[in-house]
N, C-alpha and C. Protein backbone atom coordinates (compact mmCIF):
# COMPACT_ATOMS: atom_id res chain seq x y z
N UNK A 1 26.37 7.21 9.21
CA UNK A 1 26.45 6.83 7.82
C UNK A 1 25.40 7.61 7.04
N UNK A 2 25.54 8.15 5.98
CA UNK A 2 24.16 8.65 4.70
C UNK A 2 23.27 8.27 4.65
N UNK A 3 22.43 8.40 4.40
CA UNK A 3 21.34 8.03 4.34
C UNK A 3 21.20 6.99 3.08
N UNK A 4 21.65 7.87 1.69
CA UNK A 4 21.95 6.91 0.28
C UNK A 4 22.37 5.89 0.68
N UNK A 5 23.85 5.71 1.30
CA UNK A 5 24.80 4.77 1.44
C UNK A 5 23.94 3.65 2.07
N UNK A 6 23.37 3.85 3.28
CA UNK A 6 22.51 2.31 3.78
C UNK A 6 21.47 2.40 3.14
N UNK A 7 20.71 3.30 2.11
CA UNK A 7 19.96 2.85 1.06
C UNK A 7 20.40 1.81 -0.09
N UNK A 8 21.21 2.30 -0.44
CA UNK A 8 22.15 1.16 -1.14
C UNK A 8 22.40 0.03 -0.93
N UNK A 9 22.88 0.08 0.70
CA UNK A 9 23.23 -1.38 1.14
C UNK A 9 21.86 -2.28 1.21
N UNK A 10 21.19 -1.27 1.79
CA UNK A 10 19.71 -2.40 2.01
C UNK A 10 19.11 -3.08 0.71
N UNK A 11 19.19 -2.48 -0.61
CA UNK A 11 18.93 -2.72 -1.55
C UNK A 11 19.79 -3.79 -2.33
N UNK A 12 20.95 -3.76 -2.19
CA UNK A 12 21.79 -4.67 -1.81
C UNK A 12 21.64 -6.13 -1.53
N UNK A 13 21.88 -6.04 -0.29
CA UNK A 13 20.99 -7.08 0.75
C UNK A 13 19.55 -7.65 0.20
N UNK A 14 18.22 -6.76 -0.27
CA UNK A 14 17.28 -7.52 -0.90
C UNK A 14 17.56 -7.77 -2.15
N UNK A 15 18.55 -7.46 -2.99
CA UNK A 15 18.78 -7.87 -4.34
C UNK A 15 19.46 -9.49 -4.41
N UNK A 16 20.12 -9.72 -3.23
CA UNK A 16 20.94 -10.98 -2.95
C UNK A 16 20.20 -12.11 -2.52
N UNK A 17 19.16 -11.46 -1.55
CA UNK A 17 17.62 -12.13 -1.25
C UNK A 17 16.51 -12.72 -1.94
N UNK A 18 15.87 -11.63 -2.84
CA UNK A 18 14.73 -12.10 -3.36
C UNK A 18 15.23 -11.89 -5.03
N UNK A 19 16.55 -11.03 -5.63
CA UNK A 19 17.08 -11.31 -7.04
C UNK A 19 15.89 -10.03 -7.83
N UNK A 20 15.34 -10.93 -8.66
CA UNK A 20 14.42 -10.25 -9.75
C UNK A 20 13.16 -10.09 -9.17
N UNK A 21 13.06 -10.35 -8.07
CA UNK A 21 11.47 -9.79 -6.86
C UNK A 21 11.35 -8.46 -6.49
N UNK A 22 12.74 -7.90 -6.66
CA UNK A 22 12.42 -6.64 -6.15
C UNK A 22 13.19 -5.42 -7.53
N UNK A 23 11.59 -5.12 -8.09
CA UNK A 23 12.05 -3.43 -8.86
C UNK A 23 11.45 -2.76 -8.65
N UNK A 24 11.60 -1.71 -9.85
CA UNK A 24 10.86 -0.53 -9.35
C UNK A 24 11.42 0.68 -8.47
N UNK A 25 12.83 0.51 -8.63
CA UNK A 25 13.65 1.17 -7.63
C UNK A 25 13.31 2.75 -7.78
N UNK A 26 13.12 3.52 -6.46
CA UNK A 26 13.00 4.89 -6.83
C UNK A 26 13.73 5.15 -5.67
N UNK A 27 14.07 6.59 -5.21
CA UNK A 27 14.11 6.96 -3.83
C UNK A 27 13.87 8.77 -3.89
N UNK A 28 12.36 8.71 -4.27
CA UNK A 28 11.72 10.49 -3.97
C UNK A 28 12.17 10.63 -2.72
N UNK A 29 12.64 11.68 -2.59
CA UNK A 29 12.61 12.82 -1.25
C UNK A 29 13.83 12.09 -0.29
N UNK A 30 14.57 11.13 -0.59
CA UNK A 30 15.16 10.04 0.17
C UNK A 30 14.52 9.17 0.50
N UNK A 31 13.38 8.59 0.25
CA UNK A 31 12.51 7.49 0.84
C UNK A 31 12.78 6.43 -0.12
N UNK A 32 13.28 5.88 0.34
CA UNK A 32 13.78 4.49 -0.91
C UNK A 32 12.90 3.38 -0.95
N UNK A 33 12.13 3.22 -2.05
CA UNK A 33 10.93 2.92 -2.26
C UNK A 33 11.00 1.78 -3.25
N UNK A 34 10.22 0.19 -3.43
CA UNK A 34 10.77 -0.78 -4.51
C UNK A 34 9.42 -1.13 -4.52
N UNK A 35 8.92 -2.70 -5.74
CA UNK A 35 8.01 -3.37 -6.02
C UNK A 35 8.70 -4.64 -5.76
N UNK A 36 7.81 -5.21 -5.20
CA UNK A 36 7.87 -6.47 -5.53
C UNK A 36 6.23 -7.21 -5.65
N UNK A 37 6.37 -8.78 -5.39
CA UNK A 37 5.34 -9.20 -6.36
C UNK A 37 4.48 -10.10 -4.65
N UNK A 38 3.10 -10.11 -4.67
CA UNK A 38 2.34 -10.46 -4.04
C UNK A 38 2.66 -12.29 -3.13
N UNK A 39 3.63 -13.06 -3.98
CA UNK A 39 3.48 -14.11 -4.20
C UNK A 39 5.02 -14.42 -2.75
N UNK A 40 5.72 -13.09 -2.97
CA UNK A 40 6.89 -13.00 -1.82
C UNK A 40 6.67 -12.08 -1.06
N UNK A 41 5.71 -11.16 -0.74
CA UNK A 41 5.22 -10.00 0.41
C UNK A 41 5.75 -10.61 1.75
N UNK A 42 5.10 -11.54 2.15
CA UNK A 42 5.50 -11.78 3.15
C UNK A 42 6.87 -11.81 3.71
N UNK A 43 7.37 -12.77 2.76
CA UNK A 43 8.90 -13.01 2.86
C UNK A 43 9.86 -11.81 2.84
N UNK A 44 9.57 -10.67 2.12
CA UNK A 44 10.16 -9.51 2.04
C UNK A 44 10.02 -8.72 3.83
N UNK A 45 8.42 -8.85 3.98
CA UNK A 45 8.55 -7.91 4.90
C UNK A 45 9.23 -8.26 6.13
N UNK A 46 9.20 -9.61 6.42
CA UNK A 46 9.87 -10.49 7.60
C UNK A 46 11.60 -10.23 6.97
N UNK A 47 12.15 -10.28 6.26
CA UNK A 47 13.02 -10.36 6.03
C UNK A 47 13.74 -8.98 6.62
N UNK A 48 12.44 -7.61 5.83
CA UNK A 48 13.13 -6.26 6.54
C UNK A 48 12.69 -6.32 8.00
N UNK A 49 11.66 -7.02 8.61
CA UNK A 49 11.84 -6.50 10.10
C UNK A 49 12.86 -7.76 10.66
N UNK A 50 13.04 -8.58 10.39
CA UNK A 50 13.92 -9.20 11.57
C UNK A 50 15.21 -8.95 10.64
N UNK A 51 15.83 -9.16 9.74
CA UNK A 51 17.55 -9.04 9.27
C UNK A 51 17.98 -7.13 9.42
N UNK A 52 17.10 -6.84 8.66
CA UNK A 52 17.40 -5.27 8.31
C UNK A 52 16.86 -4.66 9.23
N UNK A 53 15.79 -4.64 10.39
CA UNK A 53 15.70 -4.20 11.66
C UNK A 53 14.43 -3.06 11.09
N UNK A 54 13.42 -3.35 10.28
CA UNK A 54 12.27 -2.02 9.91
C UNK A 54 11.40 -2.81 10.93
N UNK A 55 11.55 -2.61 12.24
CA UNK A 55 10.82 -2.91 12.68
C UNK A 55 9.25 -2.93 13.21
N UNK A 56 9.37 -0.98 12.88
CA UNK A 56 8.19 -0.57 12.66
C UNK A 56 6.99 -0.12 11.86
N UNK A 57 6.07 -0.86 12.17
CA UNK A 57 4.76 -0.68 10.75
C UNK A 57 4.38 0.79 10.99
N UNK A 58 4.12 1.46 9.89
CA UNK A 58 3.42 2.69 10.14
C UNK A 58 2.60 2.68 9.50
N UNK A 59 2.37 2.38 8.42
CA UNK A 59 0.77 2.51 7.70
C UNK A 59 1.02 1.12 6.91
N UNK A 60 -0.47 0.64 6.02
CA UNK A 60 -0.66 -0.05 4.90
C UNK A 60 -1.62 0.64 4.23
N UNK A 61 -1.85 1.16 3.44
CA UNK A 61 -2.98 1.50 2.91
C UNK A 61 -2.35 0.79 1.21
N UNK A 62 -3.26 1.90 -0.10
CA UNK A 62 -3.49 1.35 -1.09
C UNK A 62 -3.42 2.48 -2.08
N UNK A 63 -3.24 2.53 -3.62
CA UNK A 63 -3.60 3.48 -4.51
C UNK A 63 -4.45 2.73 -5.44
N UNK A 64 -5.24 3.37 -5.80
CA UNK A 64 -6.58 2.82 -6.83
C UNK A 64 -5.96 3.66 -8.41
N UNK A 65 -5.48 2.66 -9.74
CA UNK A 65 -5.07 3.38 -10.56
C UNK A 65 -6.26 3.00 -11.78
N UNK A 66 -7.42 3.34 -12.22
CA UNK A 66 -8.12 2.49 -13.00
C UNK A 66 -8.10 2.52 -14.34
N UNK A 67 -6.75 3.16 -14.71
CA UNK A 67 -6.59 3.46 -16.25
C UNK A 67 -4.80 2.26 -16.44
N UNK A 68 -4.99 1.69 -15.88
CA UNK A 68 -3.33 0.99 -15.84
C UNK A 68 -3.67 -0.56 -15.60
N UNK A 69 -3.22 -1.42 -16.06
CA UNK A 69 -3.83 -2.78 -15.91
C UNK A 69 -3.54 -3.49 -14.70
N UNK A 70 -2.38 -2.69 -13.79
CA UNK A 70 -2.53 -3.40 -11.95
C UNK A 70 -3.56 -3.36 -11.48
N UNK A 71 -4.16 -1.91 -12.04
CA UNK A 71 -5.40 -1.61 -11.27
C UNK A 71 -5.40 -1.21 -9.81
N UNK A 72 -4.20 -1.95 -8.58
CA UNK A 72 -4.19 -1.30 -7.19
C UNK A 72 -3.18 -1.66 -6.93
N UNK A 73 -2.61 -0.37 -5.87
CA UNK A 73 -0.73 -0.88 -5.50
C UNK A 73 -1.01 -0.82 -3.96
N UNK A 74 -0.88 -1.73 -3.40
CA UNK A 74 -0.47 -1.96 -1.94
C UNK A 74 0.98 -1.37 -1.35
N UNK A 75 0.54 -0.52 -0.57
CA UNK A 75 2.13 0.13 0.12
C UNK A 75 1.91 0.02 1.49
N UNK A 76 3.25 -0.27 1.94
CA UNK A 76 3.72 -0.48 3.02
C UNK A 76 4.90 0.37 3.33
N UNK A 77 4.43 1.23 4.58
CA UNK A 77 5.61 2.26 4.82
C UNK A 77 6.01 1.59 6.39
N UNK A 78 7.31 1.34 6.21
CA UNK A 78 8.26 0.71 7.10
C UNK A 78 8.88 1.80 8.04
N UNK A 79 9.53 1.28 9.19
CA UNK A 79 10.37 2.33 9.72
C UNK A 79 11.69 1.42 10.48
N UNK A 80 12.96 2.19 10.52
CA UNK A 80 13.84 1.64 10.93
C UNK A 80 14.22 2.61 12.06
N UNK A 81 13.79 2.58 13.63
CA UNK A 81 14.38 3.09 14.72
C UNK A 81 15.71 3.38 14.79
N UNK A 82 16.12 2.80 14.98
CA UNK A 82 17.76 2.44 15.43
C UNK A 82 18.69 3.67 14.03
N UNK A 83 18.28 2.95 12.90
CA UNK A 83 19.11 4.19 12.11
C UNK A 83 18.90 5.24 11.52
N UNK A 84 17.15 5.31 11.93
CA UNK A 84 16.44 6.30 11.47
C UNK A 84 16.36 6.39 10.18
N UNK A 85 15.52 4.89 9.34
CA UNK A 85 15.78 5.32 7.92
C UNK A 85 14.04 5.04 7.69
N UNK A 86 13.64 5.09 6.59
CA UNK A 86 12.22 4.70 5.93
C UNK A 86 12.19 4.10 5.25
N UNK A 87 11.28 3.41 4.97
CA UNK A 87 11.07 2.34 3.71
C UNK A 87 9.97 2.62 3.04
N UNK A 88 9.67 2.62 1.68
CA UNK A 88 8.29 1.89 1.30
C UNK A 88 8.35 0.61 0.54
N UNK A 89 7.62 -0.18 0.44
CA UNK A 89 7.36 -1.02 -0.42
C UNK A 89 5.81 -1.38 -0.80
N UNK A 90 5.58 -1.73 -2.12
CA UNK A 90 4.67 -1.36 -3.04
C UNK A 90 4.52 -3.06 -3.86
N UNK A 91 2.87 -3.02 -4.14
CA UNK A 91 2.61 -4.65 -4.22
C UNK A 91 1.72 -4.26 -5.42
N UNK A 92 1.42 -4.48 -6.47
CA UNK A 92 0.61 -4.09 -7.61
C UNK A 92 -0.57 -5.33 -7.69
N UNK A 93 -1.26 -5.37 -7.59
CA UNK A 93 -2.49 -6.31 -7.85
C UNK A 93 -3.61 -5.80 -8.68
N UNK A 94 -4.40 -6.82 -9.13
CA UNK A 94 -5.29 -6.78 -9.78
C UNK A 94 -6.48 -6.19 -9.46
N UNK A 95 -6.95 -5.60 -10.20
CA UNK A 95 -8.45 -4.39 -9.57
C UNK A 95 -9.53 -5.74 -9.54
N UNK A 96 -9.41 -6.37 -10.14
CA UNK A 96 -10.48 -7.73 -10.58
C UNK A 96 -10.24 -8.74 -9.56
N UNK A 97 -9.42 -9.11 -9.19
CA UNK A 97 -8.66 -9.71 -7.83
C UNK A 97 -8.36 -9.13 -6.69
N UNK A 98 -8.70 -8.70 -6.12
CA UNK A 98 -7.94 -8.05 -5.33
C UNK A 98 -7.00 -8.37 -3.88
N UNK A 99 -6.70 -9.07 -4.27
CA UNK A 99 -6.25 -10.31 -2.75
C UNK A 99 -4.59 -10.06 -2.57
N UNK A 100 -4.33 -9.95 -1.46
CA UNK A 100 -2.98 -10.17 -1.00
C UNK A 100 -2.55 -10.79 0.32
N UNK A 101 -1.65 -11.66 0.67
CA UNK A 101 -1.78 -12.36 2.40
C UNK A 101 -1.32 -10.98 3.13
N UNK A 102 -1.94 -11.54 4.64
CA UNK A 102 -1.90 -10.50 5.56
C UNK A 102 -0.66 -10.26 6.05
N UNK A 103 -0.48 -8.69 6.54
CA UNK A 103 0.89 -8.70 7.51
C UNK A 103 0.45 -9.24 9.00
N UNK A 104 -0.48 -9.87 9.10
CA UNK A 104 -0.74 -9.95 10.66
C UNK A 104 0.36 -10.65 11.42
N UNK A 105 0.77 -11.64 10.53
CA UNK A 105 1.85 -12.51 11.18
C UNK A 105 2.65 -12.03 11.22
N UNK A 106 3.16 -10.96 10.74
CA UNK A 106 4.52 -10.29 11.47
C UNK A 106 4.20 -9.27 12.18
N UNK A 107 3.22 -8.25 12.18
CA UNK A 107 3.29 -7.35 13.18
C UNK A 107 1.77 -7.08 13.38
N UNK A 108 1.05 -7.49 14.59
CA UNK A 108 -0.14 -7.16 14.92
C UNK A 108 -1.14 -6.49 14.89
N UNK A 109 -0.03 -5.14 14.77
CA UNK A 109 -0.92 -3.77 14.35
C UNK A 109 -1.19 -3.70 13.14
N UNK A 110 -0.87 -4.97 12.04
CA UNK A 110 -1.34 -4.31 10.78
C UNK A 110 -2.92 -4.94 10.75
N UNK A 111 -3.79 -4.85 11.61
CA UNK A 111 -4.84 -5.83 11.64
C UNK A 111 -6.01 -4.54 11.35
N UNK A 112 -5.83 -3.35 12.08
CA UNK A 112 -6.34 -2.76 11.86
C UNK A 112 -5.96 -1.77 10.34
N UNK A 113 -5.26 -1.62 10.31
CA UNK A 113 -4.51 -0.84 8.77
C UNK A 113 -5.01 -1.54 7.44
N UNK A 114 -4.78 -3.22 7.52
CA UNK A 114 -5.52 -3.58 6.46
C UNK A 114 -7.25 -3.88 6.37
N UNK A 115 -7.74 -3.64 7.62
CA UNK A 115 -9.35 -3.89 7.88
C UNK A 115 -9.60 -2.14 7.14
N UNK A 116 -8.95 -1.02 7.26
CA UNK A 116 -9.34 -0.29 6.70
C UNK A 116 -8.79 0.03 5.37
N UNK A 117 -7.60 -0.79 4.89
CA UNK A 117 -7.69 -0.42 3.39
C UNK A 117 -8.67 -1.44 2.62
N UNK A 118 -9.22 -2.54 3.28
CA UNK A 118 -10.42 -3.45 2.46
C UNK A 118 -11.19 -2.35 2.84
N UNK A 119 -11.75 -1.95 3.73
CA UNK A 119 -13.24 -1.41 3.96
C UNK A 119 -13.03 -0.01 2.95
N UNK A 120 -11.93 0.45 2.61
CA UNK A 120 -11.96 1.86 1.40
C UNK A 120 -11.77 1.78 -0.11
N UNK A 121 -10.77 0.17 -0.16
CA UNK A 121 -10.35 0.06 -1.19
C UNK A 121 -10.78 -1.68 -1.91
N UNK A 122 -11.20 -2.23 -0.88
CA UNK A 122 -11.48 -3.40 -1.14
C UNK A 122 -10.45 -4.68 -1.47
N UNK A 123 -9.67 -4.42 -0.70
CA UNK A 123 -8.25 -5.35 -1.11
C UNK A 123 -8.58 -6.21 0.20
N UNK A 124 -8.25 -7.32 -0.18
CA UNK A 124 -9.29 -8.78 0.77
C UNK A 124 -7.38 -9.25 1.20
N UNK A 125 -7.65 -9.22 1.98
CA UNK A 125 -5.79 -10.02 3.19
C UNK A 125 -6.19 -11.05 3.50
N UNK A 126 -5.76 -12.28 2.56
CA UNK A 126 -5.80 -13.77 2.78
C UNK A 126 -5.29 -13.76 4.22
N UNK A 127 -5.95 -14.82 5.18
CA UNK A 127 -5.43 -15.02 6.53
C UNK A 127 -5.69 -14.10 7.25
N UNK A 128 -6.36 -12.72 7.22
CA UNK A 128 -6.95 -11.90 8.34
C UNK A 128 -7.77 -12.97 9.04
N UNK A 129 -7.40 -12.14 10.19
CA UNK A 129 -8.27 -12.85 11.35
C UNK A 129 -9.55 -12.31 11.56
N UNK A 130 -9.68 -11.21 11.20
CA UNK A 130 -10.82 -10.18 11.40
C UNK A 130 -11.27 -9.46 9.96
N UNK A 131 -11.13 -9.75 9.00
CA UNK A 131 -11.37 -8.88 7.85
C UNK A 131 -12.78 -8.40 8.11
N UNK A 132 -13.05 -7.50 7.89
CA UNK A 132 -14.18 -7.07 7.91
C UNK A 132 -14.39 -5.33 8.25
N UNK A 133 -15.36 -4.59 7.71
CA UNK A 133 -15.24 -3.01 7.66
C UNK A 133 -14.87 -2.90 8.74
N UNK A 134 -14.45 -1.54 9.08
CA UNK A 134 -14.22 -0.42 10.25
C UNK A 134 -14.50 0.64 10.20
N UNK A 135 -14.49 0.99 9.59
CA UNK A 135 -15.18 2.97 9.25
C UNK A 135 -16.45 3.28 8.30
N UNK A 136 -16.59 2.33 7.50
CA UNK A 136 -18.35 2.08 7.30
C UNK A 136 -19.13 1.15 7.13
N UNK A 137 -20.60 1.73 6.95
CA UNK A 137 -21.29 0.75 7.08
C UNK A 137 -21.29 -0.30 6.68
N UNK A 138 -21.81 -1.38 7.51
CA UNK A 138 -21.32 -2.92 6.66
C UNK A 138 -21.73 -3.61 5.76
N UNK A 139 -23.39 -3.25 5.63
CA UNK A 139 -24.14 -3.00 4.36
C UNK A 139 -23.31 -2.03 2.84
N UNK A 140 -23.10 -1.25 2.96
CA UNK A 140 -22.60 -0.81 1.99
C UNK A 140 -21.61 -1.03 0.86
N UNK A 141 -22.24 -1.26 -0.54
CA UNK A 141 -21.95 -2.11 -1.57
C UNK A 141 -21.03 -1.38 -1.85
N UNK A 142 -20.09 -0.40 -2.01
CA UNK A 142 -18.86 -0.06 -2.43
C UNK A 142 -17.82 0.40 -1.77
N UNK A 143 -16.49 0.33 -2.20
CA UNK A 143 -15.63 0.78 -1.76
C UNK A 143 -15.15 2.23 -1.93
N UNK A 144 -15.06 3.40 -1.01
CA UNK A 144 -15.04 4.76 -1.36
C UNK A 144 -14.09 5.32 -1.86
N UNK A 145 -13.00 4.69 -1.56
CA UNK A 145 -11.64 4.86 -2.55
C UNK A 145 -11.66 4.80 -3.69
N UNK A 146 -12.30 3.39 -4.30
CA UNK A 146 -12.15 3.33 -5.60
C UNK A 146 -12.38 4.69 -6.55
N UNK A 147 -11.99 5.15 -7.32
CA UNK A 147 -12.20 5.97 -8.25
C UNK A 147 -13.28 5.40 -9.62
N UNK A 148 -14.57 4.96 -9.27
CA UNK A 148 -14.81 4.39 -10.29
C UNK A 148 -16.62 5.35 -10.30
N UNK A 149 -16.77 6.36 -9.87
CA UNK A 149 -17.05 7.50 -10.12
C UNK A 149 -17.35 8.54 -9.83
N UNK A 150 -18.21 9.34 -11.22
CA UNK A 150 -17.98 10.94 -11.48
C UNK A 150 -17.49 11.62 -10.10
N UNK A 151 -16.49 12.70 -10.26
CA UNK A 151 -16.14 13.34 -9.37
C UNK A 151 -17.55 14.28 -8.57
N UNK A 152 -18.21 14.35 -9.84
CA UNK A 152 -19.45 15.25 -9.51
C UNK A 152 -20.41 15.41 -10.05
N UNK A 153 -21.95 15.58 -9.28
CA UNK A 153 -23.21 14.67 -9.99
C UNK A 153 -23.35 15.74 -11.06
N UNK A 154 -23.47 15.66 -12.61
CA UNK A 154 -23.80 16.27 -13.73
C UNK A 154 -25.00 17.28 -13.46
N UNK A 155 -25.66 16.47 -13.00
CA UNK A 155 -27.29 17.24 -12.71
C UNK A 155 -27.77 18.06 -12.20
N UNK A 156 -26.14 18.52 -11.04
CA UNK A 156 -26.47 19.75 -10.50
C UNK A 156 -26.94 20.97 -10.35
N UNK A 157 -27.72 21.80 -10.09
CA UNK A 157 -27.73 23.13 -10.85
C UNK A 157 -27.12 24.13 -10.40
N UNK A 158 -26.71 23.72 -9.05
CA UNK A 158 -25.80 25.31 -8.26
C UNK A 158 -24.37 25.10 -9.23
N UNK A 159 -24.08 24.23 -10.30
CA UNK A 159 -22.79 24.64 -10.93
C UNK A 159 -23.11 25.12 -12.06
N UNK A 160 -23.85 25.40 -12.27
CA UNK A 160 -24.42 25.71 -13.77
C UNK A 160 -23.47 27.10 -14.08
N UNK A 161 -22.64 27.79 -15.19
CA UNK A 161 -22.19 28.95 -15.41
C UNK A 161 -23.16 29.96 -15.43
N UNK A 162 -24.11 29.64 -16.03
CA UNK A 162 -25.20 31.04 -16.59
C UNK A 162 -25.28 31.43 -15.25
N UNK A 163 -26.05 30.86 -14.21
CA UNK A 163 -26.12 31.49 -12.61
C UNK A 163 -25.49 32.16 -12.34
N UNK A 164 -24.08 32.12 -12.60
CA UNK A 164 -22.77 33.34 -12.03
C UNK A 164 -22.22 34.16 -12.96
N UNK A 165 -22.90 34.20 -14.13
CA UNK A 165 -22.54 35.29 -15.15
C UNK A 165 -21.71 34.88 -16.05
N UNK A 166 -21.39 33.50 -16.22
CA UNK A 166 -19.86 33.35 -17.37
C UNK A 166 -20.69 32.94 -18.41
């Protein structure tokens, strides 16, 4: 079957499911990609691994947007073995909040995936069993993802133009 065609259907299928929970419809590159809302995450993702068969987690991470009032989008890239298709799905939360429940209860491995999008991005997974950093220090007051600043220290002097002739 196409790839579109069981894109369609699956979309389908969650439109009959969760109704007005799921927009945002895109599908870049063929990756058929939706939003839905923090409050049904769970229910969505159980829904695609046991009915629709995405059985496999491949990442969770996060985008940090700080000019847009979500402020952070939670993605979840799915995989479907059997028909060889992809998923994403995408959770918008609050930069000021940052909380969403865990995937732990459906698939184990997301224990480590979301311990490192809190420890980069600071997004806290109600019901982790383990929340807590993994890749830095545990002392350390910020999150390195965030975009919240300068790309580069002003004060520098090896960027200075006059040094290189412009």
């Amino acid at each position: 079957m196409e790839e579109t065609t069981l894109n369609s259907e699956i979309l389908t299928k969650l439109g009959e499911r969760f109704g007005e929970k799921v927009t945002g419809v895109s599908e870049p590159y063929g990756l058929l990609t939706f939003v839905t809302t923090k409050d049904v995450i769970v229910n969505v993702l159980s829904y695609l691994k046991t009915d629709l068969k995405f059985n496999f987690l491949t990442d969770i991470t996060a985008v940090h947007y700080p000019e847009k009032e979500h402020g952070i989008a939670v993605v979840y890239h799915l995989n479907n073995m059997v028909e060889r298709l992809r998923i994403r799905v995408k959770v918008f939360i609050s930069e000021q909040n940052p909380t969403i429940p865990t995937a732990t209860t459906i698939w184990k491995g997301a224990n480590w995936m979301e311990r490192e999008t809190y420890d980069l991005f600071g997004v806290k997974f109600e019901g982790h069993p383990d929340l807590r950093r993994i890749l830095n220090m545990d002392d350390l007051g910020v999150h390195p993802m965030l975009k919240q600043y300068p790309l580069e220290d002003p004060n520098r002097v090896d960027k200075k133009d006059e040094f290189f002739g412009r």
